[in-house]
Protein backbone atom coordinates (compact mmCIF):
# COMPACT_ATOMS: atom_id res chain seq x y z
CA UNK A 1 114.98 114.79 99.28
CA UNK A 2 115.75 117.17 102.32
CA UNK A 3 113.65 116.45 105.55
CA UNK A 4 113.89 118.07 108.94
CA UNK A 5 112.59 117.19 112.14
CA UNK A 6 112.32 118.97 115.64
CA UNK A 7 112.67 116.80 118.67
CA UNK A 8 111.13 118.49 122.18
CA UNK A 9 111.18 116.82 125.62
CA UNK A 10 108.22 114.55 125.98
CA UNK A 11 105.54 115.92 128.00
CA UNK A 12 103.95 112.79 128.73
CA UNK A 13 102.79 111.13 125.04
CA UNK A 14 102.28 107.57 124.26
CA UNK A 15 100.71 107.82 121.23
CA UNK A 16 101.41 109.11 117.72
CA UNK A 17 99.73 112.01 115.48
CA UNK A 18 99.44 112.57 111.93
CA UNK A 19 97.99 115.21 110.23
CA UNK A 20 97.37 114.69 106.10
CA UNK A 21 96.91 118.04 105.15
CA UNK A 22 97.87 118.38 101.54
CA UNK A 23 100.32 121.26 101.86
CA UNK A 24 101.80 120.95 105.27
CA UNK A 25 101.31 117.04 106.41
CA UNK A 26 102.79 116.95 109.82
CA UNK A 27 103.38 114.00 112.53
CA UNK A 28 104.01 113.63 115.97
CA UNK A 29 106.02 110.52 117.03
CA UNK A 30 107.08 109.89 120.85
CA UNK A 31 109.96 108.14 121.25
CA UNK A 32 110.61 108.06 125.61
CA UNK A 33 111.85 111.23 126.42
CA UNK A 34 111.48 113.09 123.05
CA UNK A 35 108.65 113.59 120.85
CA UNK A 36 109.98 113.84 117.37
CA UNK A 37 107.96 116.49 115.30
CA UNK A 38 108.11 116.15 111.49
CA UNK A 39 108.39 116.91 108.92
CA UNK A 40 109.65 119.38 105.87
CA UNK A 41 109.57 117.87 102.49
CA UNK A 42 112.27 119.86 100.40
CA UNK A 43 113.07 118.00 97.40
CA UNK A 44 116.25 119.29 95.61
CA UNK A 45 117.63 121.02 98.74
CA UNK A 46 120.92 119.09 99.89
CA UNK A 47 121.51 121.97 102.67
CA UNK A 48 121.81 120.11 106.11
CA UNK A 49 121.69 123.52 108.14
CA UNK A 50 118.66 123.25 110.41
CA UNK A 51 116.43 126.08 109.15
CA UNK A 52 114.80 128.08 111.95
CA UNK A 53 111.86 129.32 110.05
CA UNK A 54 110.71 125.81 109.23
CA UNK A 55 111.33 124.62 113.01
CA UNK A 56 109.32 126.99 114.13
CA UNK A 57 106.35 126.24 111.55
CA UNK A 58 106.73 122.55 112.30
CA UNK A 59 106.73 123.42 116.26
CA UNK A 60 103.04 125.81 114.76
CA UNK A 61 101.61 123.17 113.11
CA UNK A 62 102.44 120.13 115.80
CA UNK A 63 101.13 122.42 118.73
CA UNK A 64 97.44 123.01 116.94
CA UNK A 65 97.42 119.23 116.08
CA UNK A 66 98.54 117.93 120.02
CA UNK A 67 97.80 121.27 121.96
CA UNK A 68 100.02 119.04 124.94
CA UNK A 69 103.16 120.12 123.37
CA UNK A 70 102.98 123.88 123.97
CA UNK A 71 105.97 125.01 125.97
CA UNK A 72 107.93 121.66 125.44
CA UNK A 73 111.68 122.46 125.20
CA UNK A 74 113.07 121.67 121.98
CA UNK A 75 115.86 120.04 122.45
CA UNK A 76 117.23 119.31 118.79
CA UNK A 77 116.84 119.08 115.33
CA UNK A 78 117.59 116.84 112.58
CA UNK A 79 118.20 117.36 108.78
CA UNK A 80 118.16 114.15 107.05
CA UNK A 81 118.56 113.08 102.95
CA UNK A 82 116.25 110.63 102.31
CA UNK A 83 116.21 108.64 98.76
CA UNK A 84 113.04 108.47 97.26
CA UNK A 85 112.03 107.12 93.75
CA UNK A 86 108.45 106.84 92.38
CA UNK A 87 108.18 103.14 93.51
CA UNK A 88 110.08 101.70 96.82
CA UNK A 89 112.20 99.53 96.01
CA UNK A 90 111.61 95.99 98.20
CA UNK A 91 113.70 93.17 96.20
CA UNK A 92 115.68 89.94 96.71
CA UNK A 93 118.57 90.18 94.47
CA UNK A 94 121.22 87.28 93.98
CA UNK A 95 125.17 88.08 94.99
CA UNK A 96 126.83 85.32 95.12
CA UNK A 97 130.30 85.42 97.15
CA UNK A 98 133.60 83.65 97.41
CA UNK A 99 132.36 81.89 100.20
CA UNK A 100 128.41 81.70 99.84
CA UNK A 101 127.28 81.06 96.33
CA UNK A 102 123.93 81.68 98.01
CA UNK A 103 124.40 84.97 99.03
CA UNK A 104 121.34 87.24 98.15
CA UNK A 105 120.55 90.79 99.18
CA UNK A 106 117.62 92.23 99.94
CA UNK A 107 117.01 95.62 98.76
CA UNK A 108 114.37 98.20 100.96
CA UNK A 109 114.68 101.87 99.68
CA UNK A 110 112.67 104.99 98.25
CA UNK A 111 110.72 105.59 101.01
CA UNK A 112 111.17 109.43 101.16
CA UNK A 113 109.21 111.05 103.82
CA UNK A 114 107.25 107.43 104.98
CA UNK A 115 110.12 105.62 106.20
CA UNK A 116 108.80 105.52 109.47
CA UNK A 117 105.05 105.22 108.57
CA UNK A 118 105.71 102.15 105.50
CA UNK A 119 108.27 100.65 108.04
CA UNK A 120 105.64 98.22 109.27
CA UNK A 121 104.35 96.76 105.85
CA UNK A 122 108.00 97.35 104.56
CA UNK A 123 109.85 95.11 107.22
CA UNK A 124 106.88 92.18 106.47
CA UNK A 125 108.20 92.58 102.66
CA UNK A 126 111.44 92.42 103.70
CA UNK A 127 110.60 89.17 105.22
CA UNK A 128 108.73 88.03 103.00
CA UNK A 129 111.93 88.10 100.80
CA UNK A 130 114.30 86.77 103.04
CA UNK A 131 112.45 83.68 103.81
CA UNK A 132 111.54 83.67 99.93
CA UNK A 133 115.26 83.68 98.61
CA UNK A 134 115.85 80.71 101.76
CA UNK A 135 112.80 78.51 100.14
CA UNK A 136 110.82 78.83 103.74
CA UNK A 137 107.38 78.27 103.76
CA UNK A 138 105.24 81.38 105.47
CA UNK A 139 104.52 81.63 108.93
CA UNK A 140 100.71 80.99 109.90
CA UNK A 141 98.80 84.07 109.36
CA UNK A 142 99.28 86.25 112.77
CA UNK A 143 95.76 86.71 114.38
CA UNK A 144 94.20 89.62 113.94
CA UNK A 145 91.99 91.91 116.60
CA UNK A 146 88.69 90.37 117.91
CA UNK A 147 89.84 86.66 117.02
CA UNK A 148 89.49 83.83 119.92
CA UNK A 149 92.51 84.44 122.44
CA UNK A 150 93.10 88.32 121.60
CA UNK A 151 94.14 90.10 124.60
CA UNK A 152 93.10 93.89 123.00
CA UNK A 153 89.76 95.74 122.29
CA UNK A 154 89.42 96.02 118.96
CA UNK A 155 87.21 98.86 119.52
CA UNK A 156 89.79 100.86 121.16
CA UNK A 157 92.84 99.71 117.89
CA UNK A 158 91.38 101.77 115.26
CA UNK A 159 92.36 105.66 117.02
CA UNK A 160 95.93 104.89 117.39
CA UNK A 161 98.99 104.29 115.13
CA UNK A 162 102.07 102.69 115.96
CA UNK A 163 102.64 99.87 118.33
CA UNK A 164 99.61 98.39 118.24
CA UNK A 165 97.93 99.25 114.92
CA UNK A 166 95.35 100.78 114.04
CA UNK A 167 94.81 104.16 111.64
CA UNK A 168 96.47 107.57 112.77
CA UNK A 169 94.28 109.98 114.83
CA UNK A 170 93.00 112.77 113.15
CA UNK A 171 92.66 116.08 114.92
């Protein structure tokens, strides 16, 4: 699967965008100084040529979504090949070594075009697994927004995705 992204300089974002539109999905991540625009979803296209014509629909579609990021200077693009499957793959496999007969690894793949947005419930899978194939018992359950000793409104957590939780915003 063939993705590309357009990075622009950041005009001042702290918080992501996502747009689910059927057709054309598109997302707007800041990351500091660049605000990483995604993304094309071209499966059976191994071509890692930025295409201009798709940069300049992404840049389209990202600047109706976050009308903030007209005039931002692009200042890249990315083509990535992403592996994808019908299921992700999230697994603790066995692999024993010459010198640990415990070795296991942990598989985390197939994500396709929601690396970044399954990343969070991925990485507590992965964890999950790890401290599985080690026999650990599970942490205590982390506490959630509104419970005694919460620092954060959970009023505000439900408009914002990405550090700190919550659902994406929706134009």
């Amino acid at each position: 699967m063939r993705g590309q992204t357009v990075l622009v300089a950041n005009p001042g974002l702290t918080r992501w965008w996502y747009d689910d539109d059927p057709v054309a999905p598109t997302w707007v991540l800041p990351r500091g100084d660049v605000v990483v625009i995604g993304a094309t979803l071209d499966d059976g296209v191994w071509d890692t040529t930025p295409d201009p014509a798709a940069a300049r629909a992404l840049l389209e579609r990202a600047t109706r979504l976050v009308p903030a990021l007209r005039g931002a200077a692009v200042v890249g693009h990315r083509v990535g090949l992403r592996p994808t499957r019908a299921v992700i793959r999230v697994e603790a496999e066995a692999h024993p070594t010459a010198d640990d007969a415990d070795h296991v690894r942990v598989h985390c793949y197939g994500h396709g075009r929601s690396g970044v947005t399954l990343s969070w419930g991925s990485a507590g899978a992965v964890h999950a697994a790890i401290r599985d194939a080690l026999r650990e018992p599970p942490p205590p359950p982390a506490p959630t927004p509104g419970d005694a000793g919460d620092a954060g409104d959970a009023g505000d957590a439900g408009t914002t995705f990405g550090p700190g939780g919550g659902e994406p915003d929706r134009p």
